[in-house]
C-alpha atoms as a PDB file:
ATOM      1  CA  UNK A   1     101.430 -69.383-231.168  1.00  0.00           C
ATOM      2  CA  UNK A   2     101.101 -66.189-229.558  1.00  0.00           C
ATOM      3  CA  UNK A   3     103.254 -64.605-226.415  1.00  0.00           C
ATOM      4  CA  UNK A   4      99.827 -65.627-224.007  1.00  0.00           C
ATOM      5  CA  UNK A   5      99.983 -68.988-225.254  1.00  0.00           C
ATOM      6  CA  UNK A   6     103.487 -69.856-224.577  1.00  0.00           C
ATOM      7  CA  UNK A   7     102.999 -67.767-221.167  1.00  0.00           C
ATOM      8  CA  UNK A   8     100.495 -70.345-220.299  1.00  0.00           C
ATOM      9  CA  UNK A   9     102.449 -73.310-221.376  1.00  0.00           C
ATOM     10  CA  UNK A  10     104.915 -72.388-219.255  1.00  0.00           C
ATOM     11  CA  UNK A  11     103.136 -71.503-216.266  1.00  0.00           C
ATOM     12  CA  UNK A  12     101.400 -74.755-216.474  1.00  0.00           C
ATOM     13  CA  UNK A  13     104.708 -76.690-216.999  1.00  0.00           C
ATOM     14  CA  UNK A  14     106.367 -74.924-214.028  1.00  0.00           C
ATOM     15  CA  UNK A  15     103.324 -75.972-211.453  1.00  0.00           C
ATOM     16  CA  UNK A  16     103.786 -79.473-212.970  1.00  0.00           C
ATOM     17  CA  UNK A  17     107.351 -79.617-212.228  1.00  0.00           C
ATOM     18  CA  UNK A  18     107.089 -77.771-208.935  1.00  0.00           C
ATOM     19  CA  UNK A  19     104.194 -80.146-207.583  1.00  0.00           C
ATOM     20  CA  UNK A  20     106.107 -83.319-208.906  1.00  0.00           C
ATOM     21  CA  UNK A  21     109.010 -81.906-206.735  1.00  0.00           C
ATOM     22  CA  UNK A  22     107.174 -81.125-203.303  1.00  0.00           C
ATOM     23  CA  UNK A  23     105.608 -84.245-203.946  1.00  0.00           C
ATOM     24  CA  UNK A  24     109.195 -86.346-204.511  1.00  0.00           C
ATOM     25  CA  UNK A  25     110.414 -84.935-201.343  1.00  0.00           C
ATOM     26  CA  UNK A  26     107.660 -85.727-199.284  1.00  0.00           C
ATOM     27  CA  UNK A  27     107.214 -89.267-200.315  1.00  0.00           C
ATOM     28  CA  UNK A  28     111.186 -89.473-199.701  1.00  0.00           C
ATOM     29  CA  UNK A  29     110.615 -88.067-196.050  1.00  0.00           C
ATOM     30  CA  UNK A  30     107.805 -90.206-195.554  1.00  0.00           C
ATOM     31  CA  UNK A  31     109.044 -93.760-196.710  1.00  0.00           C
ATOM     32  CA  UNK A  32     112.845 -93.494-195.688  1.00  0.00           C
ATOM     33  CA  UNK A  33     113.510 -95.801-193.240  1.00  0.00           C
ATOM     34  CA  UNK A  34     116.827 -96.514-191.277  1.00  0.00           C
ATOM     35  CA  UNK A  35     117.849 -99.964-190.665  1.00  0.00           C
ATOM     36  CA  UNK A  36     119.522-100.914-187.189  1.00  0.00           C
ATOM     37  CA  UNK A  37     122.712-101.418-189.066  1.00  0.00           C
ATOM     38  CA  UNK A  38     122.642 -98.167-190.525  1.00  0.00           C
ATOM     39  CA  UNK A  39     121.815 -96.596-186.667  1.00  0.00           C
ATOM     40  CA  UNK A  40     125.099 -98.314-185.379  1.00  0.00           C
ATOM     41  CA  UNK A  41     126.936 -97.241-188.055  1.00  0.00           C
ATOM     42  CA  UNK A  42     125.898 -93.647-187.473  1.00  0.00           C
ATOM     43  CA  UNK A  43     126.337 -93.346-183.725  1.00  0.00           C
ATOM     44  CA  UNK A  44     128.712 -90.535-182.919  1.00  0.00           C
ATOM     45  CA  UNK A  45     132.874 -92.118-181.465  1.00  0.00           C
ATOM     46  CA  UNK A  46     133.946 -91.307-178.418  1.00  0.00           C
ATOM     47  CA  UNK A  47     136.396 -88.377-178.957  1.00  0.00           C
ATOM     48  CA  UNK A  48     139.161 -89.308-176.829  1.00  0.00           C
ATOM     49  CA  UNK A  49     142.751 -90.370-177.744  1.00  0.00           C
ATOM     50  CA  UNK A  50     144.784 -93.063-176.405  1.00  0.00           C
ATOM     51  CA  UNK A  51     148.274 -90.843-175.151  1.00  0.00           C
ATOM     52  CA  UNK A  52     150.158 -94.188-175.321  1.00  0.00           C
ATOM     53  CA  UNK A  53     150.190 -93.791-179.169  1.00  0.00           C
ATOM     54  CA  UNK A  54     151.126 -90.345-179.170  1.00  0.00           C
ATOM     55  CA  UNK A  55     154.399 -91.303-176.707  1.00  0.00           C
ATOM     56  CA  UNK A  56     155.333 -93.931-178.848  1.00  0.00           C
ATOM     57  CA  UNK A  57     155.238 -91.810-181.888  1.00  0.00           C
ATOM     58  CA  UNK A  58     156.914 -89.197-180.707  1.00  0.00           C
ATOM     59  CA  UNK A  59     159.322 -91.608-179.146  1.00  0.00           C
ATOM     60  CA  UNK A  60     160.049 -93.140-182.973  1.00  0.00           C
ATOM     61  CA  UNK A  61     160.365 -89.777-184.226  1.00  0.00           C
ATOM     62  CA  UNK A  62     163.499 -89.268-181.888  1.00  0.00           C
END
């Protein structure tokens, strides 16, 4: 096989793969769903600490 040959073999074989990629990521964006479960479990805390805690363990650390 000659240099053009294998030049167009791989040519073709990197559109295949790119393609097959784009397309793989698209049908992932496209069919992922998210349950309710998965919402709840995803919901942000609320950032806030209970001082209590840190008295007591500072009071055990004494």
């Amino acid at each position: 096989m000659s240099n053009k040959d294998w030049l167009v073999i791989s040519i073709i074989t990197f559109l295949t793969v790119a393609v097959w990629t784009v397309y793989e990521i698209y049908h992932t964006a496209v069919t992922t769903t998210v349950t309710p479960v998965q919402e709840k479990l995803i919901d942000p805390f609320e950032p806030t600490f209970d001082e209590e805690v840190f008295k007591t363990l500072q009071e055990r650390n004494d």
